[in-house]
N, C-alpha and C. Protein backbone atom coordinates (compact mmCIF):
# COMPACT_ATOMS: atom_id res chain seq x y z
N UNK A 1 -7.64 -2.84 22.80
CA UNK A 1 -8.59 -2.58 21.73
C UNK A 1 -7.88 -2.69 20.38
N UNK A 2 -8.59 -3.62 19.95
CA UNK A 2 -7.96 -3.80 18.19
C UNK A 2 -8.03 -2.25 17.01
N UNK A 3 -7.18 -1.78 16.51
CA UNK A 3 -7.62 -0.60 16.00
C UNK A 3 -8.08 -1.18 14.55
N UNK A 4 -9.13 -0.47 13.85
CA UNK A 4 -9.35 -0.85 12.43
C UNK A 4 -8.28 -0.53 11.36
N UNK A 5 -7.80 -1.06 9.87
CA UNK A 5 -7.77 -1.06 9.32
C UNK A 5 -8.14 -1.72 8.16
N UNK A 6 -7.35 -1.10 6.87
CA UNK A 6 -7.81 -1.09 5.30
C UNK A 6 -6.84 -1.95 5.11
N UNK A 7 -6.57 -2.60 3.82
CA UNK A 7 -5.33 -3.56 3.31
C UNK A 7 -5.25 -3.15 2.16
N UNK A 8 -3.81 -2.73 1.58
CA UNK A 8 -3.59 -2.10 0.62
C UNK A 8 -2.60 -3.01 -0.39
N UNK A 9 -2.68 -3.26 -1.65
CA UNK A 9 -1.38 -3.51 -2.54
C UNK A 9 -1.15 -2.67 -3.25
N UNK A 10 0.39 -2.73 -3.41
CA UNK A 10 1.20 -2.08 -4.29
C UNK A 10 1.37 -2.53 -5.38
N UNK A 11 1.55 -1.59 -6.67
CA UNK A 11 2.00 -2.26 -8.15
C UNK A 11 2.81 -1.67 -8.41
N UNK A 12 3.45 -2.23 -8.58
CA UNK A 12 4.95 -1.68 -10.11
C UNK A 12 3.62 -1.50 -10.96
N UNK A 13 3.62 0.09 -11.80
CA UNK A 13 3.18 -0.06 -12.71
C UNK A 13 4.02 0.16 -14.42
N UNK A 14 4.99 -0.55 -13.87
CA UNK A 14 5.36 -1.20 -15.52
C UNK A 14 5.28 -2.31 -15.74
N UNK A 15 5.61 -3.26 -14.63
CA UNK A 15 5.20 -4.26 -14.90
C UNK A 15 3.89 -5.03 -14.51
N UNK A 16 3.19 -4.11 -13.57
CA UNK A 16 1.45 -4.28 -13.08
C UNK A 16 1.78 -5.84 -11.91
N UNK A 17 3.02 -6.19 -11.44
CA UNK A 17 2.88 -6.96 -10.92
C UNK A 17 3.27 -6.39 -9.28
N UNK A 18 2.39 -7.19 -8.29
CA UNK A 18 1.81 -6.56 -7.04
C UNK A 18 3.81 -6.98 -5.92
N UNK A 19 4.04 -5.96 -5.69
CA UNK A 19 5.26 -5.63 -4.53
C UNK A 19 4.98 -5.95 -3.22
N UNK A 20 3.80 -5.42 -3.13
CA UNK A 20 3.54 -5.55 -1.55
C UNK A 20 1.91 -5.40 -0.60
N UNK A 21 2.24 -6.11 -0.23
CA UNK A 21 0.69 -5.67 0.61
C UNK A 21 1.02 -5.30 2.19
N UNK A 22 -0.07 -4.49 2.50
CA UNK A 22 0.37 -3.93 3.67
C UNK A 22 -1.83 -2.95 4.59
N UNK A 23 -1.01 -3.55 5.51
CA UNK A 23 -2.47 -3.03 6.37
C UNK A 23 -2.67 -1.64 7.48
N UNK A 24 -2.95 -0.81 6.98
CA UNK A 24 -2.84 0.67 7.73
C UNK A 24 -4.31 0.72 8.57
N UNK A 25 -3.96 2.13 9.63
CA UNK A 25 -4.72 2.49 10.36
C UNK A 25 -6.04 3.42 9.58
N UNK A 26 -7.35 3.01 9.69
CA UNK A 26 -8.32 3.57 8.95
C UNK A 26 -8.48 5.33 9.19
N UNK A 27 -7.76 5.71 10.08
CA UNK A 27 -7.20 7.22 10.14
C UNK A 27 -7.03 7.53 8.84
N UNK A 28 -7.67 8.50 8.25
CA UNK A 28 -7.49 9.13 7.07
C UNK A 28 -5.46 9.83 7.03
N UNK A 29 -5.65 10.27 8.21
CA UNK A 29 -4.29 11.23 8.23
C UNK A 29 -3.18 10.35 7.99
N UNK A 30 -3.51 9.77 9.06
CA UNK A 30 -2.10 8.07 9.72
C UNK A 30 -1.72 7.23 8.45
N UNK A 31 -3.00 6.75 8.03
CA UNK A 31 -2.95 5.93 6.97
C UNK A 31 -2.20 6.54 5.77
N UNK A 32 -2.81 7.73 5.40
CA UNK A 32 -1.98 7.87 3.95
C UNK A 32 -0.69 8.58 4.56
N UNK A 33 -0.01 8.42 5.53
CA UNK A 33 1.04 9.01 5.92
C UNK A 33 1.76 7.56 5.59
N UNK A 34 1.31 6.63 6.38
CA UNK A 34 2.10 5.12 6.07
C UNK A 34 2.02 5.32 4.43
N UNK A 35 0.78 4.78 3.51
CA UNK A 35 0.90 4.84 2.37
C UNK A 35 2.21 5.32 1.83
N UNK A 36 2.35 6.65 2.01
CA UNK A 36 3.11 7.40 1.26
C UNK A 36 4.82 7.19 1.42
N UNK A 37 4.97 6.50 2.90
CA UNK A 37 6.07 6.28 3.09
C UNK A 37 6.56 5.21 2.15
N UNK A 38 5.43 4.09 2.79
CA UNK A 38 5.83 2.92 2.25
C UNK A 38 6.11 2.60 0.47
N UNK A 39 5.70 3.74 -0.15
CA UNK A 39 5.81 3.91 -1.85
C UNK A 39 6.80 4.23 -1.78
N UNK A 40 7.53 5.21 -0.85
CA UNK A 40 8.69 5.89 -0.95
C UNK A 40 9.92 4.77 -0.42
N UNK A 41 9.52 3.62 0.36
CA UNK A 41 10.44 2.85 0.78
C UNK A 41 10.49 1.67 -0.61
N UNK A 42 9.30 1.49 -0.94
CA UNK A 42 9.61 0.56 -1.92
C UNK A 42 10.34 0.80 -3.28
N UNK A 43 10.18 2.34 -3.54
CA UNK A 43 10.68 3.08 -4.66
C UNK A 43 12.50 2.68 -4.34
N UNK A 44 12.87 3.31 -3.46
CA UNK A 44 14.12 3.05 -2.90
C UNK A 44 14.60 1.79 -2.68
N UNK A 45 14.48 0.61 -2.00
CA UNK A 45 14.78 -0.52 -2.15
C UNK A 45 14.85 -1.58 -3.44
N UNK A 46 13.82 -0.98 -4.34
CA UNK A 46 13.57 -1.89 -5.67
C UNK A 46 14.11 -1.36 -6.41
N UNK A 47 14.62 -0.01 -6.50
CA UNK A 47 15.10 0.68 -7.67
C UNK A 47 14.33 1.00 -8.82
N UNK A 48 12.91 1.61 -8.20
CA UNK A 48 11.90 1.74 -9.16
C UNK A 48 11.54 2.94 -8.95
N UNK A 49 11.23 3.98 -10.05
CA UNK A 49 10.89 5.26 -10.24
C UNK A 49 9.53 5.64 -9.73
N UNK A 50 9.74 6.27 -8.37
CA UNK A 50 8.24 6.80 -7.76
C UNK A 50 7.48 6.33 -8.41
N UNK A 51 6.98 7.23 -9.39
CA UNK A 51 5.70 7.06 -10.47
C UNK A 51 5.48 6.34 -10.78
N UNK A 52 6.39 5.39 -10.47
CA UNK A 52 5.67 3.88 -11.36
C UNK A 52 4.96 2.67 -10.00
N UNK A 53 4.84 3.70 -8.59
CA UNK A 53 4.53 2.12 -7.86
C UNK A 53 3.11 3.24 -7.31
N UNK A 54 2.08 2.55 -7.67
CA UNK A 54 0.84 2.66 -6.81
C UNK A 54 0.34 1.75 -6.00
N UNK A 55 -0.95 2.31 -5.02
CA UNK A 55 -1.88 1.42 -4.41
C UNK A 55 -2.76 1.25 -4.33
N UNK A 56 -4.06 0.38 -4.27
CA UNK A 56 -4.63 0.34 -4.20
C UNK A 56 -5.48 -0.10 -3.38
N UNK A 57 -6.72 -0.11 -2.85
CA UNK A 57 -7.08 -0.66 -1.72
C UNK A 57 -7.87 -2.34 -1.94
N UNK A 58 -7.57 -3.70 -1.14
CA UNK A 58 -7.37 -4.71 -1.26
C UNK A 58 -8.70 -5.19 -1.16
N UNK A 59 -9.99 -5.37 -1.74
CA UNK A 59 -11.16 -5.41 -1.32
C UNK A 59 -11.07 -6.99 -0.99
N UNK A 60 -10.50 -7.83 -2.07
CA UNK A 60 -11.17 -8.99 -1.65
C UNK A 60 -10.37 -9.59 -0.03
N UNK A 61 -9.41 -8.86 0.51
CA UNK A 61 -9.00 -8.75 1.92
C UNK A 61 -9.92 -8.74 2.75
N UNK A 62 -10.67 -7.54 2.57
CA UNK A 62 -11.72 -7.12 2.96
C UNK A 62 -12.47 -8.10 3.39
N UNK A 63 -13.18 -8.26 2.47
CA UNK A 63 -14.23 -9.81 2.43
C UNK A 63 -13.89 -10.85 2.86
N UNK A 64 -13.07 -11.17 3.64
CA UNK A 64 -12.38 -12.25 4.12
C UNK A 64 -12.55 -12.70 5.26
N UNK A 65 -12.64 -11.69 6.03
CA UNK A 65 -13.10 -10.67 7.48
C UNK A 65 -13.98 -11.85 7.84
């Protein structure tokens, strides 16, 4: 059984340009557990200050479907 998910990108927001995209489990819990990691992995690898990397959710992904 295929499980659902959402598709998310990431921004540097200093420079507003997109890091990463990435597709989680529509589990409210699961999902923002990945989320949160994965900000925390990208923060660390890029050398970019938490606060500056958000996500958002990927609609036109979505629509693709």
């Amino acid at each position: 059984m295929i499980e659902e998910q959402k598709h998310y990108k990431f921004f540097n927001n200093e420079t507003d340009n997109v890091i990463c995209y990435i597709s989680v489990p529509t589990d409210k819990l699961r999902g923002k557990e990945v989320l949160e990691s994965t900000r925390l992995r990208l923060a660390i690898e890029n050398g970019i200050y938490i606060g500056s990397i958000y996500y958002i959710e990927d609609i036109e992904r979505e629509t693709e479907k």
